[in-house]
C-alpha atoms as a PDB file:
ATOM      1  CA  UNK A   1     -27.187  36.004  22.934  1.00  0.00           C
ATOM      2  CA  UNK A   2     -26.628  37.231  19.381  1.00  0.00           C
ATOM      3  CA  UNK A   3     -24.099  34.667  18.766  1.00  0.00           C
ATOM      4  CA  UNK A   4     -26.135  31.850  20.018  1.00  0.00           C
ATOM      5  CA  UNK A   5     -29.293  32.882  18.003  1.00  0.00           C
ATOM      6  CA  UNK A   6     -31.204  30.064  17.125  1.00  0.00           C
ATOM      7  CA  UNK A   7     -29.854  27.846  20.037  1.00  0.00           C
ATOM      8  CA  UNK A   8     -32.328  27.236  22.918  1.00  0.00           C
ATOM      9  CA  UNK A   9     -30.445  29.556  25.212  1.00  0.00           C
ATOM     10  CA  UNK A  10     -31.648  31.006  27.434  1.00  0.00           C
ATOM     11  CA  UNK A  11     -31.257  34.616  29.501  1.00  0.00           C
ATOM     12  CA  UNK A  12     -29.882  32.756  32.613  1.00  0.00           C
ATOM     13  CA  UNK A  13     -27.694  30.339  31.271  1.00  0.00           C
ATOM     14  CA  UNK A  14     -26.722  33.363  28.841  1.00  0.00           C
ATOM     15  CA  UNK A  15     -25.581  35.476  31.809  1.00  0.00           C
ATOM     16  CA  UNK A  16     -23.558  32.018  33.779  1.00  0.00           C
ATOM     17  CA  UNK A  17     -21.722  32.282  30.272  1.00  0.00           C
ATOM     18  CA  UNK A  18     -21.097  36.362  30.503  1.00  0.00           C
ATOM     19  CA  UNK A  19     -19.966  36.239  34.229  1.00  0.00           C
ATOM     20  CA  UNK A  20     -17.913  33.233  33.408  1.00  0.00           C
ATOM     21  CA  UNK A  21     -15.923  35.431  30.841  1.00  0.00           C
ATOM     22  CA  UNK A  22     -15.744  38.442  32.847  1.00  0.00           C
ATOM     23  CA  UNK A  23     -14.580  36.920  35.836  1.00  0.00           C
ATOM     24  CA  UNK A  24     -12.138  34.754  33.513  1.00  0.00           C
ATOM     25  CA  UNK A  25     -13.545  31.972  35.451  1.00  0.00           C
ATOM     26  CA  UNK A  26     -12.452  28.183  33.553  1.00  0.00           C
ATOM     27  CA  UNK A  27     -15.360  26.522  35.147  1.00  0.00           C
ATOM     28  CA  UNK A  28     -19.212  26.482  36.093  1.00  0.00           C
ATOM     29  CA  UNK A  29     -21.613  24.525  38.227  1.00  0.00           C
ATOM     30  CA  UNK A  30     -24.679  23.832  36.095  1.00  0.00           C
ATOM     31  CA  UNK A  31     -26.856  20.564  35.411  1.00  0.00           C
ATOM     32  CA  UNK A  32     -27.336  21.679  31.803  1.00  0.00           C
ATOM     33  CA  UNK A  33     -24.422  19.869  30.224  1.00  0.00           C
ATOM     34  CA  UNK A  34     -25.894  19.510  27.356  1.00  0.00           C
ATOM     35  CA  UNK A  35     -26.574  23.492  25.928  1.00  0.00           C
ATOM     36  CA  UNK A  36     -22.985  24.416  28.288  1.00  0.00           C
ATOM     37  CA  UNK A  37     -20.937  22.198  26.408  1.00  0.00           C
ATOM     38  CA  UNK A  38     -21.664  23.644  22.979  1.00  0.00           C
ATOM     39  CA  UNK A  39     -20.756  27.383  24.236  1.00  0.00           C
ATOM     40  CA  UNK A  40     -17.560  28.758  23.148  1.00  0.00           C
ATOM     41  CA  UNK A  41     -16.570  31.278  26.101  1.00  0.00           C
ATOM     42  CA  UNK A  42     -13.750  34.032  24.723  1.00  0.00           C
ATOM     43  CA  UNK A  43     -11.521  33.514  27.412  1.00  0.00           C
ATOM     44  CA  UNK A  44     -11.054  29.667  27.322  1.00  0.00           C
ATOM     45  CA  UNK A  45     -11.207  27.212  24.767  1.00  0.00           C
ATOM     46  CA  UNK A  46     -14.194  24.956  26.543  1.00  0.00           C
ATOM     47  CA  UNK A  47     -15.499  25.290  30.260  1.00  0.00           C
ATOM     48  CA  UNK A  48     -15.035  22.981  32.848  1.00  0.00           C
ATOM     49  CA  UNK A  49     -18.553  21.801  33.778  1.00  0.00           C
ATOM     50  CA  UNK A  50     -19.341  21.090  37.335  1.00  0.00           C
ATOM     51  CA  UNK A  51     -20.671  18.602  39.142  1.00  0.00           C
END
């Protein structure tokens, strides 16, 4: 959350993005394209957004 301060994150889409990285997990399901595709996970270089 502290790197994304300022963007409208928020705490669920925050924790998608946390589990994603612990899991080391390339993709996610989400209808939020828009705020997932301007995350920068640590493990990967971009997720793979789903549907």
């Amino acid at each position: 959350m502290q790197q994304y301060r300022g963007f409208p994150l928020g705490v669920a889409d925050a924790s998608v993005v946390a589990l994603a990285e612990r899991l080391k997990a390339p993709g996610v399901a989400t209808l939020d394209h828009r705020h997932f595709r301007a995350i920068k996970p640590l493990h990967v270089p971009a997720l793979t957004l789903l549907p």
